[in-house]
C-alpha atoms as a PDB file:
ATOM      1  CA  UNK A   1      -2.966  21.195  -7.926  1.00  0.00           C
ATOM      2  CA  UNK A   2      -1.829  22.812  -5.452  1.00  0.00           C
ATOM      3  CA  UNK A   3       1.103  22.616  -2.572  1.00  0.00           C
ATOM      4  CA  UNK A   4       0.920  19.549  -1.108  1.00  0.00           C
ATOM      5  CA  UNK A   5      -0.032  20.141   3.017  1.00  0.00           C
ATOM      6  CA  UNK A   6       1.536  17.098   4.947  1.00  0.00           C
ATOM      7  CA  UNK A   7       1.915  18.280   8.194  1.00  0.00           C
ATOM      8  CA  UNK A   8       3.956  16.232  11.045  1.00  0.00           C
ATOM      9  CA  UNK A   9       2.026  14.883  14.641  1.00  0.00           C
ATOM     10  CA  UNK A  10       4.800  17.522  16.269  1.00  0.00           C
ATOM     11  CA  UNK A  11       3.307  20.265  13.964  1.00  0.00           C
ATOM     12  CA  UNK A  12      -0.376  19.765  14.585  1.00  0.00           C
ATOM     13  CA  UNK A  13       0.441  19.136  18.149  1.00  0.00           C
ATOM     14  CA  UNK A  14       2.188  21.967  19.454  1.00  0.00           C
ATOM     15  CA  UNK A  15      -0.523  23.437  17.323  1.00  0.00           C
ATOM     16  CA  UNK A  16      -2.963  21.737  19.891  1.00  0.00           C
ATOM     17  CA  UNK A  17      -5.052  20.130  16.889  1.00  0.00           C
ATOM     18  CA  UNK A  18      -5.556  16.473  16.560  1.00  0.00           C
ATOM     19  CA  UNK A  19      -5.814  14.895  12.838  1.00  0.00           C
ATOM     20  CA  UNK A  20      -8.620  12.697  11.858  1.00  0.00           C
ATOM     21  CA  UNK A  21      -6.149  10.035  11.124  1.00  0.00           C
ATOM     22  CA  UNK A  22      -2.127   9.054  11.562  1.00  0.00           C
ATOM     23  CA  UNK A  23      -0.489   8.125   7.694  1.00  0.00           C
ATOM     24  CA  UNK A  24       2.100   5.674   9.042  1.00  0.00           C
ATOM     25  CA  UNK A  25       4.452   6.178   5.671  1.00  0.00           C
ATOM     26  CA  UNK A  26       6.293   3.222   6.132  1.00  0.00           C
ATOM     27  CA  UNK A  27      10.121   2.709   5.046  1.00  0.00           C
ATOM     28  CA  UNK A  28       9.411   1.892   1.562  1.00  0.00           C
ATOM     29  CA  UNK A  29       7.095   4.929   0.990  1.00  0.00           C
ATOM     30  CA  UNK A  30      10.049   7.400   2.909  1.00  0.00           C
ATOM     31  CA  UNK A  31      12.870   5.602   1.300  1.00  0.00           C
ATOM     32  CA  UNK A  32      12.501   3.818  -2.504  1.00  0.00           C
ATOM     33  CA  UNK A  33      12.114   6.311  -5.113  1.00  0.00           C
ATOM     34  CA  UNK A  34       9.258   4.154  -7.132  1.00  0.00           C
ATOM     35  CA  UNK A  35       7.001   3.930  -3.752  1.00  0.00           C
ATOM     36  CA  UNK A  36       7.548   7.927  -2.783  1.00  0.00           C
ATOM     37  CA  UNK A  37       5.563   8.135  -5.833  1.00  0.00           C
ATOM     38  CA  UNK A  38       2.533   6.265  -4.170  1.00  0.00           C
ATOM     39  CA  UNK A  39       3.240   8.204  -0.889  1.00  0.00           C
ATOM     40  CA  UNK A  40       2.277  11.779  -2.374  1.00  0.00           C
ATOM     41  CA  UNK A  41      -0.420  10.087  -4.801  1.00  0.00           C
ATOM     42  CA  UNK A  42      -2.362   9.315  -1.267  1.00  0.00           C
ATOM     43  CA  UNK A  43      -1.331  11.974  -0.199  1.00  0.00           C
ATOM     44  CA  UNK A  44      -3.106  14.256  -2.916  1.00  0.00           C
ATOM     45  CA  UNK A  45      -6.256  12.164  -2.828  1.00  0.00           C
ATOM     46  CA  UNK A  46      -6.223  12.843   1.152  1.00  0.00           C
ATOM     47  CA  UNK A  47      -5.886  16.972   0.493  1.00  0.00           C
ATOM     48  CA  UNK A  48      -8.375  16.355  -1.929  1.00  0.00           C
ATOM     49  CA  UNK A  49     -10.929  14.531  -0.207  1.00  0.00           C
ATOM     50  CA  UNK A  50     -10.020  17.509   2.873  1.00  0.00           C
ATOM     51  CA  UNK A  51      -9.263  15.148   5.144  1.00  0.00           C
ATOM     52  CA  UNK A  52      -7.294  15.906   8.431  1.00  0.00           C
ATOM     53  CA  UNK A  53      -3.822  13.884   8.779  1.00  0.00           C
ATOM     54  CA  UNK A  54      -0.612  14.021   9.658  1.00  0.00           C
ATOM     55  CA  UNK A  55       2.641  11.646   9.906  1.00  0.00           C
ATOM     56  CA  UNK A  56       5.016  11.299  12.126  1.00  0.00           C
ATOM     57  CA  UNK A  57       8.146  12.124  10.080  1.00  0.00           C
ATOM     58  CA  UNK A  58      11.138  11.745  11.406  1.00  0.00           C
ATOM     59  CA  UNK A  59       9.779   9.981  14.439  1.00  0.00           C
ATOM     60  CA  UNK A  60       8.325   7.270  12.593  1.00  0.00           C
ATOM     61  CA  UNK A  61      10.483   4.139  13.068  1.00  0.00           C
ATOM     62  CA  UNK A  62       9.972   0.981  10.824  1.00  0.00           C
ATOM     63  CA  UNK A  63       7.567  -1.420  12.214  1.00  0.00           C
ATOM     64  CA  UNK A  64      10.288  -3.969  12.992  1.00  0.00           C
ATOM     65  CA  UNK A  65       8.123  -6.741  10.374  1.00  0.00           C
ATOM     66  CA  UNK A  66      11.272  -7.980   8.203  1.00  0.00           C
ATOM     67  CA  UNK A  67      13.164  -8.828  11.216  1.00  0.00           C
ATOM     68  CA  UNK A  68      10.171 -10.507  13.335  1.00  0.00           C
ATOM     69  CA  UNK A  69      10.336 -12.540   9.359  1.00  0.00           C
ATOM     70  CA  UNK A  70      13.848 -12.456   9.526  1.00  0.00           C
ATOM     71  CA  UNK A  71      13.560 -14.130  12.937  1.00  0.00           C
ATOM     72  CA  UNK A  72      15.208 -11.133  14.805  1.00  0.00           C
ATOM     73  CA  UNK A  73      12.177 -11.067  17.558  1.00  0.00           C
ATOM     74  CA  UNK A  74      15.141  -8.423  19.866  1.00  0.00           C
ATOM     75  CA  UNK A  75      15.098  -6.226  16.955  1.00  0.00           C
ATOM     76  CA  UNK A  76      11.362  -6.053  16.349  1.00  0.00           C
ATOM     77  CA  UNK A  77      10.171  -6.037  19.816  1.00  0.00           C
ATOM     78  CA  UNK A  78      12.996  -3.125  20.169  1.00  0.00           C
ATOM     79  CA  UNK A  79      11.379  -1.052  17.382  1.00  0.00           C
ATOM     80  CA  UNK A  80       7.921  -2.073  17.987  1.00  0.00           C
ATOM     81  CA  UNK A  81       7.966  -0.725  21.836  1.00  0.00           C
ATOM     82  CA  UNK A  82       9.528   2.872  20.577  1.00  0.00           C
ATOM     83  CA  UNK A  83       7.133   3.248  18.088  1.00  0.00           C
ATOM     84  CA  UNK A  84       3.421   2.101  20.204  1.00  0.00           C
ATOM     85  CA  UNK A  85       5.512   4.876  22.873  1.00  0.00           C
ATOM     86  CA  UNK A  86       5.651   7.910  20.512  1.00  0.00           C
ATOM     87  CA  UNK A  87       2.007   6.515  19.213  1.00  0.00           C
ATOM     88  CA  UNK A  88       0.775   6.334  22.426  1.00  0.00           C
ATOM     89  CA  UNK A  89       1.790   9.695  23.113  1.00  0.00           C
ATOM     90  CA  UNK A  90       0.281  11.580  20.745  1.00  0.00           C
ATOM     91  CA  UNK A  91      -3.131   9.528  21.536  1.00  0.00           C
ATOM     92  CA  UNK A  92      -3.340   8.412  18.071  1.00  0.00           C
ATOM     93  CA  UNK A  93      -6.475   6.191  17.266  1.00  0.00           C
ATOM     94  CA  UNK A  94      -6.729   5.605  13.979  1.00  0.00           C
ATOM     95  CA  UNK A  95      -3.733   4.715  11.235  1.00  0.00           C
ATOM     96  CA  UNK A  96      -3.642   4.303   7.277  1.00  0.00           C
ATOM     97  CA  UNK A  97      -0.871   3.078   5.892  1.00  0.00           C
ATOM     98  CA  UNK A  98      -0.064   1.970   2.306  1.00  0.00           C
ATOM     99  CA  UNK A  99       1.759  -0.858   3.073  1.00  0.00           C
ATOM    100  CA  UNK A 100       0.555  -4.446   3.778  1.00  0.00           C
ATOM    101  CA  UNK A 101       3.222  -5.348   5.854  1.00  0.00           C
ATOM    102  CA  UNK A 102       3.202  -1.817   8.098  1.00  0.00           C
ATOM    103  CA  UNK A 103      -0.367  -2.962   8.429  1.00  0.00           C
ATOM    104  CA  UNK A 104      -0.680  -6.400   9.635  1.00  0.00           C
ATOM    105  CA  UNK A 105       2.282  -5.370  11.596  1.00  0.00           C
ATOM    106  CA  UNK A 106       0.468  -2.819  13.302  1.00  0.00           C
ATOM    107  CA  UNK A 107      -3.085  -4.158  13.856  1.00  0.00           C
ATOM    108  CA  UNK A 108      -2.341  -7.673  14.007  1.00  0.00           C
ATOM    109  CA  UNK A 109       0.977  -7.823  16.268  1.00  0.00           C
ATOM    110  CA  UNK A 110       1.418  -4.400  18.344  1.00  0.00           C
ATOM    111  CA  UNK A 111      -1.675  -5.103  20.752  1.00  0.00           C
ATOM    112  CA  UNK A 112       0.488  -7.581  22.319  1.00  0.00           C
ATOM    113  CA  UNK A 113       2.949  -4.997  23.110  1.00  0.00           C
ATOM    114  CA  UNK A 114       0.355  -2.455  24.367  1.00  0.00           C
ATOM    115  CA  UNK A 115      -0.344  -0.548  20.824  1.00  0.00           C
ATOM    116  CA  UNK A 116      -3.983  -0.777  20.471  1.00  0.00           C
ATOM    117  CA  UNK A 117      -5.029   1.157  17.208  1.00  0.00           C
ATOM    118  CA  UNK A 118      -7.823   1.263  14.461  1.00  0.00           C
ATOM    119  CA  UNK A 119      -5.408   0.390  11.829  1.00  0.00           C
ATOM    120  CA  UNK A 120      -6.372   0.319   7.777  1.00  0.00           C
ATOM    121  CA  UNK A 121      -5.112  -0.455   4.251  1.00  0.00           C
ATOM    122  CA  UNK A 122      -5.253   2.331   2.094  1.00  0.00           C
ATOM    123  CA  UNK A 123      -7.279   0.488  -0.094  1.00  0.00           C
ATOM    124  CA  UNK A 124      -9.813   0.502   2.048  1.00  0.00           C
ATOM    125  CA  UNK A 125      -9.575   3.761   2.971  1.00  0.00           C
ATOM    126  CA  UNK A 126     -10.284   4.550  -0.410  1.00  0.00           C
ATOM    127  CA  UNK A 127     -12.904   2.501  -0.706  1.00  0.00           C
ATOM    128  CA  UNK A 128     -14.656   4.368   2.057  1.00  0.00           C
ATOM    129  CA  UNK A 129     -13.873   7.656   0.617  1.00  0.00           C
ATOM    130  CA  UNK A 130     -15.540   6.427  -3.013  1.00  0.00           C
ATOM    131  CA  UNK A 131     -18.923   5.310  -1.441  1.00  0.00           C
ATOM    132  CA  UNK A 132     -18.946   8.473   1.167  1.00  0.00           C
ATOM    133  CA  UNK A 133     -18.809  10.609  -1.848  1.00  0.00           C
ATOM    134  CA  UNK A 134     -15.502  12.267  -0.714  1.00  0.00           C
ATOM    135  CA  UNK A 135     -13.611  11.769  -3.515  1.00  0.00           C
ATOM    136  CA  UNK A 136     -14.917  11.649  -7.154  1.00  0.00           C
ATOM    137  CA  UNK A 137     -14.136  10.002 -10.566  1.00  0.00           C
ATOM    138  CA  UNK A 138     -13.880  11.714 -13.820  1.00  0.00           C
ATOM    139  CA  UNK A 139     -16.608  10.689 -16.185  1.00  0.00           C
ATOM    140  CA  UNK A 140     -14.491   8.234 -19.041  1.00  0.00           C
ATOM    141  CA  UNK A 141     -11.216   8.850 -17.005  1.00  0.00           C
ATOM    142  CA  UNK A 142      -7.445   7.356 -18.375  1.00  0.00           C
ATOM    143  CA  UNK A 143      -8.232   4.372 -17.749  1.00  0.00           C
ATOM    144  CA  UNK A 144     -11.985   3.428 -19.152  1.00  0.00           C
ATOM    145  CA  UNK A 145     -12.234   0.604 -21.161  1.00  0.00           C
ATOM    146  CA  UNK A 146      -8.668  -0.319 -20.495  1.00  0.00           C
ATOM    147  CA  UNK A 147      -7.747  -4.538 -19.370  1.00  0.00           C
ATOM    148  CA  UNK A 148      -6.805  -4.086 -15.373  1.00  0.00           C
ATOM    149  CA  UNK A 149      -5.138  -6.936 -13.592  1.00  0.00           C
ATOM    150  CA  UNK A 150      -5.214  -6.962 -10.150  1.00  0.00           C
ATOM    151  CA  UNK A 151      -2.296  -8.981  -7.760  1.00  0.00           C
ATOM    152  CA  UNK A 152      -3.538  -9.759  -4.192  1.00  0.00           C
ATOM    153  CA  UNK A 153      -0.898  -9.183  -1.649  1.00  0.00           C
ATOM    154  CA  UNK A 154       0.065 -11.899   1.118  1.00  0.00           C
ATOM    155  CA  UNK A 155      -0.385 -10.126   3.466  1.00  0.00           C
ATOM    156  CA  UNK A 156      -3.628  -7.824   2.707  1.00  0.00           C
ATOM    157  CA  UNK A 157      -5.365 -11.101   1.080  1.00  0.00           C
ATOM    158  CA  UNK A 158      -4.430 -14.591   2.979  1.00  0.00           C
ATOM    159  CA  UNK A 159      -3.217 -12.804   6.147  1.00  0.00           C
ATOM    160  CA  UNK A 160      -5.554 -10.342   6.432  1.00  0.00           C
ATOM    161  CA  UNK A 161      -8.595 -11.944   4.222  1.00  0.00           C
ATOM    162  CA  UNK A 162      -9.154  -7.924   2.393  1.00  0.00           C
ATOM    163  CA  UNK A 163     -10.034  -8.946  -1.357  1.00  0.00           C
ATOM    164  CA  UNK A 164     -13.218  -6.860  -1.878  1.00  0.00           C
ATOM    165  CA  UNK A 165     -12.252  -3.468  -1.093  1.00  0.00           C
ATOM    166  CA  UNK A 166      -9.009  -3.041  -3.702  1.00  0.00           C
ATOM    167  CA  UNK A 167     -11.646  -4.628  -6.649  1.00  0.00           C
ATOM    168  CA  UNK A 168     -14.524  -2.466  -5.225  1.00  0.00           C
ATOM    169  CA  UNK A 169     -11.655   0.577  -5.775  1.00  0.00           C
ATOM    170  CA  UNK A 170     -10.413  -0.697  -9.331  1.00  0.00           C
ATOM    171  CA  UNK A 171     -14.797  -0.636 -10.321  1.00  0.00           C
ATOM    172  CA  UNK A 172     -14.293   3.079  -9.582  1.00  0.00           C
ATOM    173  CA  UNK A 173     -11.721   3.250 -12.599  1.00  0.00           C
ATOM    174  CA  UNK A 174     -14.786   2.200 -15.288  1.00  0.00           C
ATOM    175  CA  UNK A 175     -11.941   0.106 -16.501  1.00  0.00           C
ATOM    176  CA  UNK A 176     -12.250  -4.250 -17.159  1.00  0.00           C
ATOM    177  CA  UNK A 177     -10.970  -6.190 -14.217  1.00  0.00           C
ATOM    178  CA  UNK A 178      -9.649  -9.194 -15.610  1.00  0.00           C
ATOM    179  CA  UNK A 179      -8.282 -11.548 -12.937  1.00  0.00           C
ATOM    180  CA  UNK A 180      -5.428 -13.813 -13.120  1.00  0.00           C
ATOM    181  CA  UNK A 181      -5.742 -17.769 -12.757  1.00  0.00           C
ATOM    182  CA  UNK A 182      -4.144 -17.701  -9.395  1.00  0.00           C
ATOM    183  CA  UNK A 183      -6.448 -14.699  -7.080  1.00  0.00           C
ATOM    184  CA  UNK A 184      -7.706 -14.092  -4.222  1.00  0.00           C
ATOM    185  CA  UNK A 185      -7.412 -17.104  -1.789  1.00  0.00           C
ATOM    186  CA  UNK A 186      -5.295 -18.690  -4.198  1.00  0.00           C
ATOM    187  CA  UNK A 187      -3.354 -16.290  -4.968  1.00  0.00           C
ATOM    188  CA  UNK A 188       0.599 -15.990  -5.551  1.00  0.00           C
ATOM    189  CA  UNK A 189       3.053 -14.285  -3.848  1.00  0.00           C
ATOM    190  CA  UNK A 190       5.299 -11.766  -5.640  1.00  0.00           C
ATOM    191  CA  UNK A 191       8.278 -13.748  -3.981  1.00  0.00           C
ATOM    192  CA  UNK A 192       9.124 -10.717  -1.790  1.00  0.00           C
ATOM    193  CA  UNK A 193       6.977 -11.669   1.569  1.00  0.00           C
ATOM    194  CA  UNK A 194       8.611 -12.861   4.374  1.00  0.00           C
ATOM    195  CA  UNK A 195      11.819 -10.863   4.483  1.00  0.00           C
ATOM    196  CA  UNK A 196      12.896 -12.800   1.272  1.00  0.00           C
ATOM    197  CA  UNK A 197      12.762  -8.680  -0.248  1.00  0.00           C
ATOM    198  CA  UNK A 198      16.209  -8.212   1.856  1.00  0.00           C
ATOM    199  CA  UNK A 199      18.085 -12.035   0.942  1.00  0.00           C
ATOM    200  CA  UNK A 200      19.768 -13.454  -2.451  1.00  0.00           C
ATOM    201  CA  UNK A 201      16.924 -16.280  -4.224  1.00  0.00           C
ATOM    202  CA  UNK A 202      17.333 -19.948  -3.361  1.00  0.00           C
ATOM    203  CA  UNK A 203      18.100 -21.849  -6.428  1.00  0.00           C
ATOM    204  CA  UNK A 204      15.761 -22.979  -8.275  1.00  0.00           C
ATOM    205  CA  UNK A 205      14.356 -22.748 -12.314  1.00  0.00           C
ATOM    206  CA  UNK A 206      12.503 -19.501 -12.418  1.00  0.00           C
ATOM    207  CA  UNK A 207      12.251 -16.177  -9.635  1.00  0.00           C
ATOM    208  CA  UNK A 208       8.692 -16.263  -8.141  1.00  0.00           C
ATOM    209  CA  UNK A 209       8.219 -12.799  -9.853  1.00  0.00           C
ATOM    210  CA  UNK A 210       8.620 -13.879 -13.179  1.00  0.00           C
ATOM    211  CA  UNK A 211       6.236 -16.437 -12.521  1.00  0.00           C
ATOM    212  CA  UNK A 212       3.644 -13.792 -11.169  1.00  0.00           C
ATOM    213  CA  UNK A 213       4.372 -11.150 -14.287  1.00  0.00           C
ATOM    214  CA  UNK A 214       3.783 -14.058 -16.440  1.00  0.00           C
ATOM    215  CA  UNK A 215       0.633 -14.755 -14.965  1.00  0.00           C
ATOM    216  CA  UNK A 216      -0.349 -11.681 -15.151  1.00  0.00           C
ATOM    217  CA  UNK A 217       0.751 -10.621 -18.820  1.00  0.00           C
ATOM    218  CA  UNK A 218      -1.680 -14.088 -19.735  1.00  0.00           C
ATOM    219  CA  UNK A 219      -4.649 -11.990 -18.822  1.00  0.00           C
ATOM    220  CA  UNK A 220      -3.752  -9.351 -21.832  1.00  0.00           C
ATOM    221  CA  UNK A 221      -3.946  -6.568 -19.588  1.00  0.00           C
ATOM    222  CA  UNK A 222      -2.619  -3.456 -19.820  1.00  0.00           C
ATOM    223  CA  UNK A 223      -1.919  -2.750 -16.103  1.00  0.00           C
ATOM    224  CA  UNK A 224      -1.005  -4.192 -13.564  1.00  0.00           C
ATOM    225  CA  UNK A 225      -2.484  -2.734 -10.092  1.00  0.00           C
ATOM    226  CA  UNK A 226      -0.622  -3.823  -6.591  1.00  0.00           C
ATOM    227  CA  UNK A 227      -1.210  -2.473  -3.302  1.00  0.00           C
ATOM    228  CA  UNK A 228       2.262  -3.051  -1.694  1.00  0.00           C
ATOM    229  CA  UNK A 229       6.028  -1.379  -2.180  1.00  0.00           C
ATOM    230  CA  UNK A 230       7.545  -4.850  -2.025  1.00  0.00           C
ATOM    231  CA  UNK A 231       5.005  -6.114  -4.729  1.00  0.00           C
ATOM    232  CA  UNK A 232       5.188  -3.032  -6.764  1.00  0.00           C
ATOM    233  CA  UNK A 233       9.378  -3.542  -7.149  1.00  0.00           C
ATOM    234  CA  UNK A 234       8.966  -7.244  -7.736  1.00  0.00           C
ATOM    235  CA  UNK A 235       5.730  -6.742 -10.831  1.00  0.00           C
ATOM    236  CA  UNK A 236       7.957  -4.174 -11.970  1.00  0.00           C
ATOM    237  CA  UNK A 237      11.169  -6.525 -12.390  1.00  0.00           C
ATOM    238  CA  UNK A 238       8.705  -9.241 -13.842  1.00  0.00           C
ATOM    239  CA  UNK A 239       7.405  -7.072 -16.129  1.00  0.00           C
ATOM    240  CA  UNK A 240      10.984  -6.161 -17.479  1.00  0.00           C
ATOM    241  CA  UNK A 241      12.469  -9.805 -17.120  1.00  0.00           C
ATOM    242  CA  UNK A 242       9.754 -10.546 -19.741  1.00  0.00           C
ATOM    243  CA  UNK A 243      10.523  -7.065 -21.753  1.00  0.00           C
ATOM    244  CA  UNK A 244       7.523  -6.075 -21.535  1.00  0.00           C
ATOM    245  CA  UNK A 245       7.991  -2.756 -19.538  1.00  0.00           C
ATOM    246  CA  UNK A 246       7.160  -0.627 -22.508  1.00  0.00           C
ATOM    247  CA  UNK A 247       3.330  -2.255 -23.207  1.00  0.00           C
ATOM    248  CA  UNK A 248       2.221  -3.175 -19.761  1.00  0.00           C
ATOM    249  CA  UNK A 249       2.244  -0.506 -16.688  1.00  0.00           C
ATOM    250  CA  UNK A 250       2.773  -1.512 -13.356  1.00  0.00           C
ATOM    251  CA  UNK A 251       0.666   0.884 -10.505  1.00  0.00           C
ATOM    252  CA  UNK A 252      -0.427   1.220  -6.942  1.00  0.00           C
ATOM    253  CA  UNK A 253      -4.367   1.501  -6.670  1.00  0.00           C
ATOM    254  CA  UNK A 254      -3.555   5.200  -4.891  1.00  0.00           C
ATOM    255  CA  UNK A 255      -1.752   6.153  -8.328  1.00  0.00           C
ATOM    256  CA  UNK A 256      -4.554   4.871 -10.754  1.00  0.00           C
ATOM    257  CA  UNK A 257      -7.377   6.574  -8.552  1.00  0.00           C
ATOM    258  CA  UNK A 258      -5.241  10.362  -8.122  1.00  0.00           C
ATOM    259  CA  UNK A 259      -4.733  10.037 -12.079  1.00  0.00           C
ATOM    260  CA  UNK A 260      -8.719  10.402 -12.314  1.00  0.00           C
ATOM    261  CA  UNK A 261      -9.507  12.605  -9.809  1.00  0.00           C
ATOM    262  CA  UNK A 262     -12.879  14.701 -10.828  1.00  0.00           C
ATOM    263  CA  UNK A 263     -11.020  17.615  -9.190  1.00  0.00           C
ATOM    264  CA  UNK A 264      -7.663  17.105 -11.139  1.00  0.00           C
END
């Protein structure tokens, strides 16, 4: 493929151009080596698909979500205020971002603050793309025929009540959605949410995460889709608290879609 073009907000604006849409990264996508990896994957799919973004780089701040969870409210009204004023200045109307909490964050609690925004999941961004007709599957891609499990996030599924488009993405895959006994409304939380990601476990008899893997290895599937950094990391530890890491995969929906690309 070729050179990946992700161009900064300062770029395209002293540029005078304005991009179809703002890629809020987040800090897991900038920062933790395993979700950098989902960061390019959307961003191929988006130079694929030829659509117009941008992010804001160094300017981006973090959304301030673990410590409005942490209980912090100084800190995350600090951050939130610095980031609606650089968002604000570059008119920006419409965000993506791959990460649950960057997105209830955004479209759920900076309209209080004055940062009014179309916000979206990636997954649903993708789901768009698929029925537009912007991107396209290969015909019997990696994944056909293969046992796909997929683990609702908090705070895309209860929070935020998105369940259909990440399944309606996975259907793209021709692969077997199998779901695990505890989905959608019902679903389990990685044990991540919350700010827990950033504090030691309470004591108890088993990490929430091991309890999620082992739900999820029940179903026999071979991979494990999330659509969240923090519930990426904590699938990932499940899976190898149960040694498993060598028979069952964990991936982002961005990475299982850019792996069948028709154009790849």
């Amino acid at each position: 493929m070729d050179q990946l073009q992700i161009p900064t907000m300062a770029e395209l604006a002293s540029e005078g151009k304005e991009p179809e849409i703002l890629f809020w990264v987040g800090c897991a996508g900038s920062f933790d080596a395993r979700a950098q990896k989902v960061t390019l994957a959307f961003c191929r799919i988006l130079n694929e698909a030829g659509i117009s973004f941008a992010i804001l780089g160094n300017e981006e701040q973090c959304t301030g979500d673990p410590a409005r969870r942490a209980g912090n409210e100084f800190v995350f009204q600090m951050l939130a205020l610095q980031n609606i004023e650089i968002l604000n200045g570059y008119a920006v109307k419409k965000i993506v971002t791959a990460c649950p909490h960057c997105f209830n964050t955004l479209k759920n609690e900076y309209p209080a603050l004055g940062g009014h925004f179309e916000v979206l999941h990636h997954t649903q961004f993708l789901q768009q793309l698929i029925d537009a007709g912007r991107i396209r599957m290969k015909e019997g891609g990696s994944f056909k025929g293969k046992r796909i499990t997929y683990h609702d996030s908090c705070y895309l599924g209860r929070v935020n009540g998105v369940y259909e488009a990440p399944r309606k993405v996975l259907e793209a895959l021709d692969a077997e959605l199998v779901e695990m006994k505890r989905c959608r409304t019902n679903g389990l939380c990685c044990g991540a949410g919350g700010a827990q990601m950033w504090k030691e476990d309470e004591p108890g008899n088993k990490r929430i995460n091991v309890e999620r893997a082992e739900e999820a290895l029940e179903t026999g599937a071979s991979v494990i889709a999330s659509n969240c950094p923090f519930c990426l990391t904590m699938m990932l530890d499940g899976v190898k608290a149960k040694d498993k890491q060598d028979d069952v995969m964990v991936y982002d929906l961005a990475e299982l879609i850019v792996n069948n690309l028709a154009g790849e």
